[in-house]
N, C-alpha and C. Protein backbone atom coordinates (compact mmCIF):
# COMPACT_ATOMS: atom_id res chain seq x y z
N UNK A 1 0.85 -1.17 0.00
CA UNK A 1 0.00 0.00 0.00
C UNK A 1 0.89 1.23 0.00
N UNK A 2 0.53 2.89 -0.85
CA UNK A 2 1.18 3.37 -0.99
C UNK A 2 1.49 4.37 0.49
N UNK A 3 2.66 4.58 0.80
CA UNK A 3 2.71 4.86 2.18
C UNK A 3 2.26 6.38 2.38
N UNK A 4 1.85 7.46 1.67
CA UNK A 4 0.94 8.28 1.52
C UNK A 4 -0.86 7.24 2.07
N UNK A 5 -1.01 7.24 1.32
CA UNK A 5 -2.55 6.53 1.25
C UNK A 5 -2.62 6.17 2.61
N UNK A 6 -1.85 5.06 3.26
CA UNK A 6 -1.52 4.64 4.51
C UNK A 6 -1.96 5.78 5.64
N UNK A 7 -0.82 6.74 5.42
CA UNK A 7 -0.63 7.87 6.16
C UNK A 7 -2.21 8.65 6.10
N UNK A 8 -2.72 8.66 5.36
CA UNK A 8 -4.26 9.61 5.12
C UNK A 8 -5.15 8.42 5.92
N UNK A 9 -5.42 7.48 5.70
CA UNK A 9 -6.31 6.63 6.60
C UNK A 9 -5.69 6.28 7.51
N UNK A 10 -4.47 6.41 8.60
CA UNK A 10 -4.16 6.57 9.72
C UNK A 10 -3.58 4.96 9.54
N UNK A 11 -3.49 4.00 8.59
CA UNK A 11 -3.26 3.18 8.57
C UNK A 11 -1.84 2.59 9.33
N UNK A 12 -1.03 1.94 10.15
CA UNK A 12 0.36 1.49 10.32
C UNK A 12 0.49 0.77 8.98
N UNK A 13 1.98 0.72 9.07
CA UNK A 13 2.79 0.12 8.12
C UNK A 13 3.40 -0.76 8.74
N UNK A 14 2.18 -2.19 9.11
CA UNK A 14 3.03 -3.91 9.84
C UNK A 14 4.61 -4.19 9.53
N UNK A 15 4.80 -4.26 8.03
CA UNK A 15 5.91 -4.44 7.35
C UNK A 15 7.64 -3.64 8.18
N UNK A 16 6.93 -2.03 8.26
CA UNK A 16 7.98 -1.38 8.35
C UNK A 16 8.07 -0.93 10.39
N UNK A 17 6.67 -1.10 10.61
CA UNK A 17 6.61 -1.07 12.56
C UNK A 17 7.22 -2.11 13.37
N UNK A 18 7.64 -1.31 14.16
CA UNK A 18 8.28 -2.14 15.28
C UNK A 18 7.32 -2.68 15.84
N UNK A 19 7.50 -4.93 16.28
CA UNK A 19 6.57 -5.43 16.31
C UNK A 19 5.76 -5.08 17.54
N UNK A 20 6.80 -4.29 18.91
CA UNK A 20 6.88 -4.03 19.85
C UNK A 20 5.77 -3.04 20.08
N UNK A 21 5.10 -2.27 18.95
CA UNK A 21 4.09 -1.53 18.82
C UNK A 21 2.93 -1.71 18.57
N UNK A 22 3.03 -3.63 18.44
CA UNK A 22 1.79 -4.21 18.15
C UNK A 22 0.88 -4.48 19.08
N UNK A 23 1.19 -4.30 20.78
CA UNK A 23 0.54 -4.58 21.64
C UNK A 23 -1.11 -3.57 21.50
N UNK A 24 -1.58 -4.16 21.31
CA UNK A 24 -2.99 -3.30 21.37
C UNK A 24 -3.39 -2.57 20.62
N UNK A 25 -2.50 -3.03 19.66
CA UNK A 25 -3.07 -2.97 18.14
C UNK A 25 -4.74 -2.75 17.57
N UNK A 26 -5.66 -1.90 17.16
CA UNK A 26 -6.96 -1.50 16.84
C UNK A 26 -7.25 -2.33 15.94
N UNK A 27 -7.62 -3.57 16.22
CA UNK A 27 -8.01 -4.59 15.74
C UNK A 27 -10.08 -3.99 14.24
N UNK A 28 -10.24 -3.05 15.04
CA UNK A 28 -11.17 -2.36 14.90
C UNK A 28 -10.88 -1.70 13.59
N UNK A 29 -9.72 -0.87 13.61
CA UNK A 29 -9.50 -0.25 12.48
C UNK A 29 -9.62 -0.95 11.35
N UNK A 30 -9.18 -2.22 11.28
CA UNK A 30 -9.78 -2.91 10.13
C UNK A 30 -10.77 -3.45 9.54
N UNK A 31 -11.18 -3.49 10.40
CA UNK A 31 -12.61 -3.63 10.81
C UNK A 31 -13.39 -2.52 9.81
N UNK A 32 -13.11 -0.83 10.22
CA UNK A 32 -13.80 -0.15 9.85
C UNK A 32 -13.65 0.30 8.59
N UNK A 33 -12.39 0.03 8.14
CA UNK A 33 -11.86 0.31 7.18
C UNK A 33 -12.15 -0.80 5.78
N UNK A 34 -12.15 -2.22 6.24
CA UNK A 34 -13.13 -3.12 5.24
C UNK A 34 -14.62 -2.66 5.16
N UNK A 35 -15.58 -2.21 5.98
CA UNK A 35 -16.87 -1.70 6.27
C UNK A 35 -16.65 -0.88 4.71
N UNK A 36 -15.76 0.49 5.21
CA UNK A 36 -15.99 1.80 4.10
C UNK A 36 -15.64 1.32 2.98
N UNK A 37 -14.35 0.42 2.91
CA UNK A 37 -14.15 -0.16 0.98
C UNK A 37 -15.49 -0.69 0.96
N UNK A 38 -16.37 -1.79 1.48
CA UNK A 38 -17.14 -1.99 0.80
C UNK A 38 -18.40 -1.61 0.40
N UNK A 39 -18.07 -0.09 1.37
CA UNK A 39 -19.36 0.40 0.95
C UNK A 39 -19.31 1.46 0.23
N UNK A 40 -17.93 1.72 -1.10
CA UNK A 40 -18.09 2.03 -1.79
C UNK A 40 -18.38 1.80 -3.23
N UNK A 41 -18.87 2.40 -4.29
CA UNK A 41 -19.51 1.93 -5.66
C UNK A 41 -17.93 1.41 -5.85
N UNK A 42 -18.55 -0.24 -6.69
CA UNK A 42 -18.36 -1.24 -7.21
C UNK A 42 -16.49 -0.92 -7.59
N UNK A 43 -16.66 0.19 -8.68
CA UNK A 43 -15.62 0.83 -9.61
C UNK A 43 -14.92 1.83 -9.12
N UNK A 44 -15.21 1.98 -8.04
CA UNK A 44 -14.68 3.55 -7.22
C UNK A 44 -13.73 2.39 -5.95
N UNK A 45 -14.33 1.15 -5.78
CA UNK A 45 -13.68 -0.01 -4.39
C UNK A 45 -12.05 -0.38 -5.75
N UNK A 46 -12.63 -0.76 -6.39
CA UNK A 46 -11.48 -1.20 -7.58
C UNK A 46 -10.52 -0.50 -7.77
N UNK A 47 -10.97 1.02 -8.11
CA UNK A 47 -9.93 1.87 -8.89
C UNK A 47 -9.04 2.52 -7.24
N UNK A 48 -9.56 2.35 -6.46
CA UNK A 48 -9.11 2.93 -4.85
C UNK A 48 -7.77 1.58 -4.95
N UNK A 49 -8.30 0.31 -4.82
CA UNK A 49 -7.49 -0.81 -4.83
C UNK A 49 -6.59 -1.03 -5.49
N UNK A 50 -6.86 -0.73 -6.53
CA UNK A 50 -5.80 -0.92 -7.73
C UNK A 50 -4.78 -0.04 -7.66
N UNK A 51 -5.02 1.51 -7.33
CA UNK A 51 -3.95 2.30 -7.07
C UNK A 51 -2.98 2.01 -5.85
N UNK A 52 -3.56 2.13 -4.92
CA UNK A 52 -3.14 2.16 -3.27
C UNK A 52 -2.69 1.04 -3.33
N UNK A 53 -3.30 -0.34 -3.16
CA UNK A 53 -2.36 -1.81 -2.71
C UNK A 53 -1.68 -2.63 -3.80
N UNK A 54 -2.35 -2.24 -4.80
CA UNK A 54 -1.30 -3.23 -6.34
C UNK A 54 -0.37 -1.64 -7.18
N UNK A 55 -0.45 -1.00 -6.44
CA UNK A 55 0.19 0.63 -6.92
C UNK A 55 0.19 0.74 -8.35
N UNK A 56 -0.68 0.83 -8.94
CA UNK A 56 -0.55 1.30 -10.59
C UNK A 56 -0.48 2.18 -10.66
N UNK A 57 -0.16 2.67 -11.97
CA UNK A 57 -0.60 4.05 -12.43
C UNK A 57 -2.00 3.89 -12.92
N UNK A 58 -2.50 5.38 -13.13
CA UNK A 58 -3.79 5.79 -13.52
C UNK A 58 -4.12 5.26 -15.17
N UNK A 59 -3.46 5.03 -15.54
CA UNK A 59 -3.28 4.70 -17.21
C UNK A 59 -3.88 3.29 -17.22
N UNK A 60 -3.21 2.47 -16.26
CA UNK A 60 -3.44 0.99 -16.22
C UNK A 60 -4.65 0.80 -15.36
N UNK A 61 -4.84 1.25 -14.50
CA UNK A 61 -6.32 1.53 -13.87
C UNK A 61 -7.77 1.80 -15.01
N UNK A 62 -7.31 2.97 -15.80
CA UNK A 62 -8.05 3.22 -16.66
C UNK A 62 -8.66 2.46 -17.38
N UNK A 63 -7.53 1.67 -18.27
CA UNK A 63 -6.92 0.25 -18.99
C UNK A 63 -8.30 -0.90 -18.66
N UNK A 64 -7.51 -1.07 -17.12
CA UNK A 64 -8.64 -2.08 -16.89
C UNK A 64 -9.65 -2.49 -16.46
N UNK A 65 -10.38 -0.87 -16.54
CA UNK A 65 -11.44 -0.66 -16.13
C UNK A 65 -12.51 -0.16 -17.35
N UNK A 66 -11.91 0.06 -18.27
CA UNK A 66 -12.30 0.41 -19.52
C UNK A 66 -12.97 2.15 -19.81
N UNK A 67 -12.28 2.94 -18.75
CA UNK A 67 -12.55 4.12 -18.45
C UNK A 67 -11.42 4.96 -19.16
N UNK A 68 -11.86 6.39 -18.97
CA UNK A 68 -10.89 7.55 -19.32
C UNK A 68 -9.82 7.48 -18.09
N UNK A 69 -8.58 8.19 -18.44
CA UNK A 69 -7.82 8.44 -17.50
C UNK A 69 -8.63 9.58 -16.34
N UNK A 70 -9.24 10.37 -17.02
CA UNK A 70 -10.04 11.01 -15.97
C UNK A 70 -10.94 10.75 -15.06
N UNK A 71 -11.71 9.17 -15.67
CA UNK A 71 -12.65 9.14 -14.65
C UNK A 71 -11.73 8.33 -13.38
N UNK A 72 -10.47 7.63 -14.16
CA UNK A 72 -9.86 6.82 -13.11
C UNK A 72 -9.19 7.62 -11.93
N UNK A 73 -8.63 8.80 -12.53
CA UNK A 73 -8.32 9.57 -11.11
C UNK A 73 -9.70 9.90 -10.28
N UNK A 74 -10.90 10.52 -10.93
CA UNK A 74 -11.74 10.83 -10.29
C UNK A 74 -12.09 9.39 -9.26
N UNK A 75 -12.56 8.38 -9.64
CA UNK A 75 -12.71 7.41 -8.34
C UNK A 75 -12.27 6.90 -7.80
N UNK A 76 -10.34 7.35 -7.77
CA UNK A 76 -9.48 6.85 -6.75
C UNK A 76 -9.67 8.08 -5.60
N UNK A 77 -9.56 9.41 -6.60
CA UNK A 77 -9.89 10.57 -5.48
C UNK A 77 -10.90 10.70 -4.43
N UNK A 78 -12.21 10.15 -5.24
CA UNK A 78 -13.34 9.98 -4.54
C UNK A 78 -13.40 9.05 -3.51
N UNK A 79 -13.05 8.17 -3.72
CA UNK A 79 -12.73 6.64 -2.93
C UNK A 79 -11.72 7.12 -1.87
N UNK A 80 -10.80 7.72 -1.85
CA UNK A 80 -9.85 7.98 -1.06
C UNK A 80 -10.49 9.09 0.09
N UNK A 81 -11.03 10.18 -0.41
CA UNK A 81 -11.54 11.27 0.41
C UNK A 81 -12.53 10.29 0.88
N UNK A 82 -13.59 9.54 0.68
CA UNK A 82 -14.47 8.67 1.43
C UNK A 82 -14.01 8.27 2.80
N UNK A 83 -13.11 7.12 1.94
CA UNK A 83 -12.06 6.50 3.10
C UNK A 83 -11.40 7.35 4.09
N UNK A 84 -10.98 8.22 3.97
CA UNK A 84 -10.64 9.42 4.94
C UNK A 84 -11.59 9.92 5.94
N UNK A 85 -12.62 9.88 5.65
CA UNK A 85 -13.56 10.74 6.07
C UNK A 85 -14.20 9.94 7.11
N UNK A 86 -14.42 8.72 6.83
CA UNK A 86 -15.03 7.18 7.81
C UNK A 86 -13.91 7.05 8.52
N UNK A 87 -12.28 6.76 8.08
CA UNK A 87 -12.02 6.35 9.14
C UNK A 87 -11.38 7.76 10.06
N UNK A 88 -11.78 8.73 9.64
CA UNK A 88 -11.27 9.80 10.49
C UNK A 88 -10.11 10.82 10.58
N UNK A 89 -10.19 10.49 8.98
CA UNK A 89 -8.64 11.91 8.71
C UNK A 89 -9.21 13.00 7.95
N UNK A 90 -8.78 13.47 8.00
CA UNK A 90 -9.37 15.06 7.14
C UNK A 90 -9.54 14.97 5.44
């Protein structure tokens, strides 16, 4: 996941945290954070996914979604400010 994106949904980075920081870990946060992906439209959950955890570019998003490059930024943007907003970042 891109460590921006991470950083906006308050997400940790398991990979790169000390494990020592795992004690009491917000088991919840994921929780809430699967809730909001899926409760976004179909193509807006995809194009959010496709950027952030398989990191494409917008081109290849577009690609395989059979969209403009524009609409693909528009529903990673959209998808992202969502996600922000549920789990509580600005």
């Amino acid at each position: 996941m891109d460590a921006s994106a991470r950083q906006r949904l308050g997400i940790v980075d398991v990979e790169k945290a000390d494990p020592a920081q795992w004690t009491g870990l917000d088991l919840a946060v994921g929780e809430r954070l699967q809730a909001a992906l899926e409760d976004l439209p179909v193509e807006t959950r995809e194009s959010v996914w496709l950027r952030v955890v398989d990191e494409l570019p917008y081109d290849e998003i577009a690609s395989r979604q059979g969209c403009s490059l524009t609409a693909a930024r528009q529903r990673v943007s959209r998808g992202m400010r969502r996600l922000a907003v549920v789990m509580g970042g600005t």
